[in-house]
Protein backbone atom coordinates (compact mmCIF):
# COMPACT_ATOMS: atom_id res chain seq x y z
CA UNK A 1 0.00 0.00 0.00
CA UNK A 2 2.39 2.20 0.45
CA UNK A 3 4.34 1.33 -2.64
CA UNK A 4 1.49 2.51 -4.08
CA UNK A 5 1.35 6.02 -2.32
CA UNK A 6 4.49 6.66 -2.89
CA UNK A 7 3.75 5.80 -6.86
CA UNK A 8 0.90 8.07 -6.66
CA UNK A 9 -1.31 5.71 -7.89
CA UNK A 10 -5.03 5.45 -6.67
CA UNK A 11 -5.44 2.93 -4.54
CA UNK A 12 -9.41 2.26 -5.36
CA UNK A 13 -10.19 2.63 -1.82
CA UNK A 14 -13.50 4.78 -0.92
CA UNK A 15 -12.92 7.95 1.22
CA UNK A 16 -13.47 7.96 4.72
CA UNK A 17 -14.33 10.56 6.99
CA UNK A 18 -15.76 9.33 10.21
CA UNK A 19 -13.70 6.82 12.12
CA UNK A 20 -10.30 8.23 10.89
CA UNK A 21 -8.73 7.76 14.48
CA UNK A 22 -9.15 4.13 14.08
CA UNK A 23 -7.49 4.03 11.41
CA UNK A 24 -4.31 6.63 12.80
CA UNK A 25 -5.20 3.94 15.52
CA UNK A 26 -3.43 1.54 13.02
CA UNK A 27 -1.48 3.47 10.93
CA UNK A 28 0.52 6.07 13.43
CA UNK A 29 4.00 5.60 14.16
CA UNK A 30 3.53 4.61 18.14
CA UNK A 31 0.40 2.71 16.65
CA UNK A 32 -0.70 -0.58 16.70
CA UNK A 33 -0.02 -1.62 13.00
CA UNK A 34 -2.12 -3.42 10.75
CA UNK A 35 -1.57 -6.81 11.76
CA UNK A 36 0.55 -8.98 14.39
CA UNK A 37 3.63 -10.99 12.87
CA UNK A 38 5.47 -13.58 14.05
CA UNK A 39 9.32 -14.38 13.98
CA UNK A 40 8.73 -16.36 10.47
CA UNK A 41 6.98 -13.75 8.72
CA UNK A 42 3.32 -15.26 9.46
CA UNK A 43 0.74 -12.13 9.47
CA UNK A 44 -1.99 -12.50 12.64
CA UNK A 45 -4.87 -10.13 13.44
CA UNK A 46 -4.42 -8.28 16.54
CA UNK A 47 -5.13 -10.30 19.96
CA UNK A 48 -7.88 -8.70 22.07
CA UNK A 49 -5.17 -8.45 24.53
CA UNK A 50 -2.83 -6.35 22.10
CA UNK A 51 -5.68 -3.98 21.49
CA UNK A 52 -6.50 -3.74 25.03
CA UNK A 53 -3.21 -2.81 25.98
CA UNK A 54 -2.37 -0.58 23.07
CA UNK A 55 -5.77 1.18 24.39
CA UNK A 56 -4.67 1.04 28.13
CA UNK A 57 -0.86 2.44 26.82
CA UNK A 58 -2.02 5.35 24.92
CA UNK A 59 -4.61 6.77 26.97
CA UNK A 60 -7.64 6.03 24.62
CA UNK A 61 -10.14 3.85 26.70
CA UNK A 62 -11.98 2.37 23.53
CA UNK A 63 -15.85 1.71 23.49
CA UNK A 64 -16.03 -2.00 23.03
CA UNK A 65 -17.81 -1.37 19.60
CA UNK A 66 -14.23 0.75 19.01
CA UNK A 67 -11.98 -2.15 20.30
CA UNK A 68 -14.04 -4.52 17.77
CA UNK A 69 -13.50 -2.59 14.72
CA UNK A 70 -9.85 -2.35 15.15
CA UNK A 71 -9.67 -6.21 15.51
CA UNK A 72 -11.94 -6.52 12.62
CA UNK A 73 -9.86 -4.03 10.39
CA UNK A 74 -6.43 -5.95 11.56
CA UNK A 75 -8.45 -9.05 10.35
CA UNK A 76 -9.32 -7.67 6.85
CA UNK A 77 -6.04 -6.34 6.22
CA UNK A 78 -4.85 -9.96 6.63
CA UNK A 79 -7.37 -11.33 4.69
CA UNK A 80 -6.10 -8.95 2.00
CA UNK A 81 -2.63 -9.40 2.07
CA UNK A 82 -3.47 -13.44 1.42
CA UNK A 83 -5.88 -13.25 -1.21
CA UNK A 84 -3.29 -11.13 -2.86
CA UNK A 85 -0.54 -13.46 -2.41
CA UNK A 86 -2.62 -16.17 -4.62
CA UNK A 87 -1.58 -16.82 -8.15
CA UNK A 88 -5.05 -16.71 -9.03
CA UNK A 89 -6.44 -14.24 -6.47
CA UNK A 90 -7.36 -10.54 -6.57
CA UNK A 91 -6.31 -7.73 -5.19
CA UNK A 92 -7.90 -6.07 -1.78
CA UNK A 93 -8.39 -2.87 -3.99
CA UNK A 94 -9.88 -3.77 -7.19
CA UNK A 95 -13.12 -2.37 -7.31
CA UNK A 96 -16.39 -5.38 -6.90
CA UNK A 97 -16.99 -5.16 -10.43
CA UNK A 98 -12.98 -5.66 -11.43
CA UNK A 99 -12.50 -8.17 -8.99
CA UNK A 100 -15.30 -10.37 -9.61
CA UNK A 101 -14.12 -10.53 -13.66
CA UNK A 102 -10.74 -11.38 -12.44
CA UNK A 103 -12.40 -13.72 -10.27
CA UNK A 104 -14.76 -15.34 -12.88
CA UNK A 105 -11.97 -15.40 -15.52
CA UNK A 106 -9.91 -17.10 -13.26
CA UNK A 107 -12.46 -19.54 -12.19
CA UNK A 108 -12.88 -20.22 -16.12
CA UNK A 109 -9.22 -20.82 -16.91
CA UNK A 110 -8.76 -23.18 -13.93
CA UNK A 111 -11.78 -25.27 -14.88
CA UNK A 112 -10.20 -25.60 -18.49
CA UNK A 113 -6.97 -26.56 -17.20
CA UNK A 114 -8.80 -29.41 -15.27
CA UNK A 115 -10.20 -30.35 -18.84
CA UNK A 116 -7.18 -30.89 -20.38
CA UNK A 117 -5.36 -32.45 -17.90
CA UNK A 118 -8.54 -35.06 -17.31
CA UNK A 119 -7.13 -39.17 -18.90
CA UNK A 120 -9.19 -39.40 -22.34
């Protein structure tokens, strides 16, 4: 993503207004980050405890529904980053329309792969 920025090239991501703390929540330098990693490289949504005690640390005391979103965002972003590790997956920014093409096309070349490499 932020190869991308720094390419100045739109990420097809809506514009958000309300909620932008969360997000600094995540994205600030004595933040939380998007995601928990592990010594191998292995991406991990946030633990409830890592939220509570980034919340505790800074000051914030988050509403519960404020605590959830920030675990559910943590979980998306990993969700993204896999799906766009797949040979055959899409992008986390491609637009529903794009993405469902790619997904279909991709869908249509595996299934004739299977075809031709099905015993005569």
């Amino acid at each position: 993503m932020e190869d991308l920025r720094a390419a100045r090239r739109p990420l097809g991501l809506p514009e958000i207004e309300a909620g932008k703390y969360l997000i600094a929540c995540l994205t600030a330098e004595d933040g939380l980050g998007w995601c928990a990693t592990d010594p191998m490289g292995g991406l991990a949504p946030h633990s409830w405890a890592e939220i509570e005690a980034y919340s505790r640390g800074a000051g914030l005391d988050l509403e519960p529904w404020e605590a959830r979103q920030l675990r559910a965002m943590s979980a998306a972003y990993v969700e993204g980053r896999i799906e766009g590790r797949k040979k055959n997956g899409v992008a986390p920014t491609f637009s529903g329309g794009e993405a469902a093409r790619k997904r279909e096309l991709a869908q249509a070349i595996r299934a004739q792969m299977r075809l031709a490499q099905a015993p005569a």
